[in-house]
C-alpha atoms as a PDB file:
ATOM      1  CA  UNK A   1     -91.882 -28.014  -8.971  1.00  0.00           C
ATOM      2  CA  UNK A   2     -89.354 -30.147  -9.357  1.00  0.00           C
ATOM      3  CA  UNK A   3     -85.715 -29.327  -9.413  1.00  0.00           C
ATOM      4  CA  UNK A   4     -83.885 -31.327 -11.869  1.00  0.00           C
ATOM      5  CA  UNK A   5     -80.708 -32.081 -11.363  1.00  0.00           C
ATOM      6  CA  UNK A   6     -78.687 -30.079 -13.994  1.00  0.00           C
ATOM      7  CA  UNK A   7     -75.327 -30.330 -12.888  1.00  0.00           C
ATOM      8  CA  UNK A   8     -72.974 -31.699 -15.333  1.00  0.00           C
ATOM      9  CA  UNK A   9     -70.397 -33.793 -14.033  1.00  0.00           C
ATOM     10  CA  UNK A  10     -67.079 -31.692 -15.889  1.00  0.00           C
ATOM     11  CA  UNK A  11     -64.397 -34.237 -16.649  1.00  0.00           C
ATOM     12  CA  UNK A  12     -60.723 -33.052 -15.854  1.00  0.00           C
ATOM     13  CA  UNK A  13     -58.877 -30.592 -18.598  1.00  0.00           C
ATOM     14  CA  UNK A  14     -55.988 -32.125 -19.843  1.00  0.00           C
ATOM     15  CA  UNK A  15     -52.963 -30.598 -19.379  1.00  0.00           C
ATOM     16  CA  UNK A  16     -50.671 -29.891 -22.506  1.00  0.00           C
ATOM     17  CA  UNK A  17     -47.178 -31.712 -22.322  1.00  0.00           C
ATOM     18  CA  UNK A  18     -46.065 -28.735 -24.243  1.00  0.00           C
ATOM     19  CA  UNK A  19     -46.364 -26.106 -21.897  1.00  0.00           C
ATOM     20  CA  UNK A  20     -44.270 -28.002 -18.904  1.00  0.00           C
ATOM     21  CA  UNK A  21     -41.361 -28.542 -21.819  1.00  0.00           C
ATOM     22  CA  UNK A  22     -41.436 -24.537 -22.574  1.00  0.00           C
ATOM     23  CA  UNK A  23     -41.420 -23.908 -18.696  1.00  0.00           C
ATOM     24  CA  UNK A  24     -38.871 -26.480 -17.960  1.00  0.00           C
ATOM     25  CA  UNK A  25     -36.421 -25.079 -20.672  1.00  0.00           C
ATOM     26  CA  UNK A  26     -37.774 -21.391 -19.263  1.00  0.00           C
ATOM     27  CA  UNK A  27     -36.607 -22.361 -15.834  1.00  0.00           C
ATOM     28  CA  UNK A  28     -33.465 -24.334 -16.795  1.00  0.00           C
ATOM     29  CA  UNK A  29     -32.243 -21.484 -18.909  1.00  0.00           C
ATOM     30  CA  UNK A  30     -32.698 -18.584 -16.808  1.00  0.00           C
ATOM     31  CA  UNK A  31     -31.138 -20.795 -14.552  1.00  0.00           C
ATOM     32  CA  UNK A  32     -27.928 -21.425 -16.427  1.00  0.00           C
ATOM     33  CA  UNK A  33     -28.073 -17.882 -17.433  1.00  0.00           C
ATOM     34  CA  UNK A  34     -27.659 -16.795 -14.044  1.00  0.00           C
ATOM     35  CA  UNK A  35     -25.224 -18.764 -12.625  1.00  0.00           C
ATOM     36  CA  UNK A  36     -23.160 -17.916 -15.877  1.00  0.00           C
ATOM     37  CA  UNK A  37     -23.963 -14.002 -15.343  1.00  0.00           C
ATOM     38  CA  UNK A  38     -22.973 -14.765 -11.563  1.00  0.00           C
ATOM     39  CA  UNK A  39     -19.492 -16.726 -12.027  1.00  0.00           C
ATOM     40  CA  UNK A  40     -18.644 -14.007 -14.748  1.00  0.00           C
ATOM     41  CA  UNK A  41     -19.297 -11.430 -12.321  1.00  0.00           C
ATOM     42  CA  UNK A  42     -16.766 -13.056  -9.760  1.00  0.00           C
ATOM     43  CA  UNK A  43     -13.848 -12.462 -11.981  1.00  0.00           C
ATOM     44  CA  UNK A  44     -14.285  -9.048 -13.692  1.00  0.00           C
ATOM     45  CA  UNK A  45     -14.932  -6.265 -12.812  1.00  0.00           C
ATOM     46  CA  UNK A  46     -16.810  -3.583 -15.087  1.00  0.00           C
ATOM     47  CA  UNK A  47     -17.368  -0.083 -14.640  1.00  0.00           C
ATOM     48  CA  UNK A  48     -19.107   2.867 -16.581  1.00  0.00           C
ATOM     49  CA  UNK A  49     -16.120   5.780 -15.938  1.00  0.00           C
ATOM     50  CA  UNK A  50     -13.268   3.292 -16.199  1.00  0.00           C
ATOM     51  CA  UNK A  51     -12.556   3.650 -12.650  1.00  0.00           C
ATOM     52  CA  UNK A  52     -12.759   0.731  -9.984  1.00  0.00           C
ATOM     53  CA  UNK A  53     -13.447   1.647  -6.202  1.00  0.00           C
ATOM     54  CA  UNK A  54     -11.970  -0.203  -3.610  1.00  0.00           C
ATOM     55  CA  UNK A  55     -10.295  -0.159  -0.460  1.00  0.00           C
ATOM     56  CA  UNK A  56      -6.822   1.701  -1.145  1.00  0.00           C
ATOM     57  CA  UNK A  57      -4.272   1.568   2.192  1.00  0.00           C
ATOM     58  CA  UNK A  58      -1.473   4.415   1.293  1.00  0.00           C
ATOM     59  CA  UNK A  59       2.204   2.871   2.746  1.00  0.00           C
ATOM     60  CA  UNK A  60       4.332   6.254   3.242  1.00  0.00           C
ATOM     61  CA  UNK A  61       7.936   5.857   4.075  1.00  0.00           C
ATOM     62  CA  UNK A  62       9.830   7.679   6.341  1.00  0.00           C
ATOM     63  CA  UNK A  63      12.561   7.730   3.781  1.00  0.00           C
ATOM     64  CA  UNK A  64      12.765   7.678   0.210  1.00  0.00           C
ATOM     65  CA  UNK A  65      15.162   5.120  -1.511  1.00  0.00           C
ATOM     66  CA  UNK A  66      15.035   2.552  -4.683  1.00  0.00           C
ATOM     67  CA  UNK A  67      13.709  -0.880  -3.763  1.00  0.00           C
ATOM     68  CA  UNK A  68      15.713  -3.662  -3.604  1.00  0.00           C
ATOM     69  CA  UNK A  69      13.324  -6.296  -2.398  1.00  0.00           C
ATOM     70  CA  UNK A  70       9.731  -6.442  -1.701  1.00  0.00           C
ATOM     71  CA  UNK A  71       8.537  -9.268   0.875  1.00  0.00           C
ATOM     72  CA  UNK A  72       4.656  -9.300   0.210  1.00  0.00           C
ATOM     73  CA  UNK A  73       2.777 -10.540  -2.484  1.00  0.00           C
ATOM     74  CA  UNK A  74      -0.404  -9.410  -4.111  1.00  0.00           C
ATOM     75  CA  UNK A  75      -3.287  -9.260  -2.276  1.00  0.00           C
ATOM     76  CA  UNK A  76      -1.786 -11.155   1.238  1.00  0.00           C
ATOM     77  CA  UNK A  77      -2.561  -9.931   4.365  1.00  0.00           C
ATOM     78  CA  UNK A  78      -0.467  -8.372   6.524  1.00  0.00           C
ATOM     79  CA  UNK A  79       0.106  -6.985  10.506  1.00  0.00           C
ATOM     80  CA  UNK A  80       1.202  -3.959  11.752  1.00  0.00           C
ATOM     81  CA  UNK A  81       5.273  -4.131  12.092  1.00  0.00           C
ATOM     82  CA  UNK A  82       5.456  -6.549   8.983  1.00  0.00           C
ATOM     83  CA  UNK A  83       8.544  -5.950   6.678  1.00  0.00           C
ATOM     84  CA  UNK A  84       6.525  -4.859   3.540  1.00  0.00           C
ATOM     85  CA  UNK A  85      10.292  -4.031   1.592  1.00  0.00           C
ATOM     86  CA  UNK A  86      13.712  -3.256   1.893  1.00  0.00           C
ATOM     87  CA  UNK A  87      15.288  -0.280   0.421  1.00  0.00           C
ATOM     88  CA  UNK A  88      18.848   0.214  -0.991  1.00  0.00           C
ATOM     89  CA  UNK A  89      21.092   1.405   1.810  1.00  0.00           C
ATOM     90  CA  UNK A  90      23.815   2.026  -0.471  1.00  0.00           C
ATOM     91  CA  UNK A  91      22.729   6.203  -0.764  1.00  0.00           C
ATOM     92  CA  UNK A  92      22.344   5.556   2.914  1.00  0.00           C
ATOM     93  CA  UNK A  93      25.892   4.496   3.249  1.00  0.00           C
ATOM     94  CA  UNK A  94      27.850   7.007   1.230  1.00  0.00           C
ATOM     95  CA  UNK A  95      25.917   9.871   3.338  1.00  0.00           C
ATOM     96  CA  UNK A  96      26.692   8.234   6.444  1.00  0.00           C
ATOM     97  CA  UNK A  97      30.340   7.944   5.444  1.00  0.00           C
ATOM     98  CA  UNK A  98      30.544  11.490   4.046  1.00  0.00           C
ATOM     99  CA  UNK A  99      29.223  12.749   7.362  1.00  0.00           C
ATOM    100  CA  UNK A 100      31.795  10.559   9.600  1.00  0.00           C
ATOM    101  CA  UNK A 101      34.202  12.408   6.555  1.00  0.00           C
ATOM    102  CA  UNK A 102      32.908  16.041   7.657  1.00  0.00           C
ATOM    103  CA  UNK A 103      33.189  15.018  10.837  1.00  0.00           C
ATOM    104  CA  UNK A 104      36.736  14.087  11.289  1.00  0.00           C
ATOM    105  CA  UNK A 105      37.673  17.392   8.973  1.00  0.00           C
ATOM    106  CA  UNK A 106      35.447  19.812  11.433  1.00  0.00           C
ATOM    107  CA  UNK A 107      37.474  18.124  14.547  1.00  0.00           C
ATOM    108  CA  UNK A 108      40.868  18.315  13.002  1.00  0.00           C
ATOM    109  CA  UNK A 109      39.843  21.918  12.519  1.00  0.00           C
ATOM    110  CA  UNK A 110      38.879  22.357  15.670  1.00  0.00           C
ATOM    111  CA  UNK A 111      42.159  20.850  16.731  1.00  0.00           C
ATOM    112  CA  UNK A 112      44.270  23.173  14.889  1.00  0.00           C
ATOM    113  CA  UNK A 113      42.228  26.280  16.285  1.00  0.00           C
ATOM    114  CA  UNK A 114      43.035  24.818  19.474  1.00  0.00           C
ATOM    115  CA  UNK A 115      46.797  24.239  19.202  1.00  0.00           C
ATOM    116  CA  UNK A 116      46.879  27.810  17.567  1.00  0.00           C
ATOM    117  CA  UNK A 117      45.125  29.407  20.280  1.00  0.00           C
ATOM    118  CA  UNK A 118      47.438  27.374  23.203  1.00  0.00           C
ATOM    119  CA  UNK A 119      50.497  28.819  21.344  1.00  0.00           C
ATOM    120  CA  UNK A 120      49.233  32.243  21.041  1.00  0.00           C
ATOM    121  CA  UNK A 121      48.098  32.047  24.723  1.00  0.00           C
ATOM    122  CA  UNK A 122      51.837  30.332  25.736  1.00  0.00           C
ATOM    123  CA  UNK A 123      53.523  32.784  23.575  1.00  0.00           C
ATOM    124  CA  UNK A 124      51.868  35.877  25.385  1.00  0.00           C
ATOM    125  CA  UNK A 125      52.498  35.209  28.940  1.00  0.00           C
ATOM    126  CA  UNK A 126      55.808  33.629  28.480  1.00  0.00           C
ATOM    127  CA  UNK A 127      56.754  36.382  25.934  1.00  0.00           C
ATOM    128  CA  UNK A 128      59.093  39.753  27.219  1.00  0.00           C
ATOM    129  CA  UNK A 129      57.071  41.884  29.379  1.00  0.00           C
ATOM    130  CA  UNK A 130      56.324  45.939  28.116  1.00  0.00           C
ATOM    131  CA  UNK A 131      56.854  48.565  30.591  1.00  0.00           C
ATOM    132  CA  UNK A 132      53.632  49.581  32.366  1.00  0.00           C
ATOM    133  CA  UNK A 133      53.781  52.565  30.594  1.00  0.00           C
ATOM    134  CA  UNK A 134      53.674  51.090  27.294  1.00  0.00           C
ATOM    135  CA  UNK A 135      50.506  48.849  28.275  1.00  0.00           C
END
């Protein structure tokens, strides 16, 4: 027997313009979508439990004192030993000079005790003498 030859030649399916527009728009939507959603995200910040977490550096002083200037700005960098602010000195002074106050009091005082005690000392051994009886 003879095999006939039954294959059909198919012609090509033609593709619908439609379906590349939808696609195109698909793909140039999410697109815009996502760089929107991205640039957004850049700028704000959003949380659930209103509370943002982020790298938190505590600055204690040694003393505490009203500010008077502040030599940083938000968010610049900074090295250890950098001046971050300057405090009022003016508490600072008035203790200082009530000390030095306390001071010179306590060594007057201790100047007086001392001239007292020279006196009293001068006054016994140059004073009249008892009878060894007496003493």
């Amino acid at each position: 027997m003879e095999a006939k030859n039954t294959e059909t030649t198919t012609a090509p399916k033609k593709r619908n313009p439609v379906f590349f527009i939808i696609l195109a728009a698909l793909v140039i939507g999410g697109g815009w979508f996502g760089i929107a959603k991205y640039q957004h995200g850049l700028h704000h910040e959003d949380t659930d439990d209103a509370q943002v977490s982020g790298d938190i550096n505590l600055v204690i002083p040694h003393v505490a004192g009203y500010v008077s200037e502040i030599k940083v700005q938000d968010n610049q960098q900074v090295k250890k030993g950098d001046t971050l602010l300057i405090l009022d000195d003016r508490d600072f002074k008035i203790r200082v000079e009530q000390a030095e106050a306390a001071l010179l009091t306590a060594q007057s005082s201790l100047n007086s005790a001392r001239a007292t005690s020279n006196a009293a000392r001068a006054s016994r051994t140059s004073g009249p003498k008892m009878p060894a009886s007496m003493v």
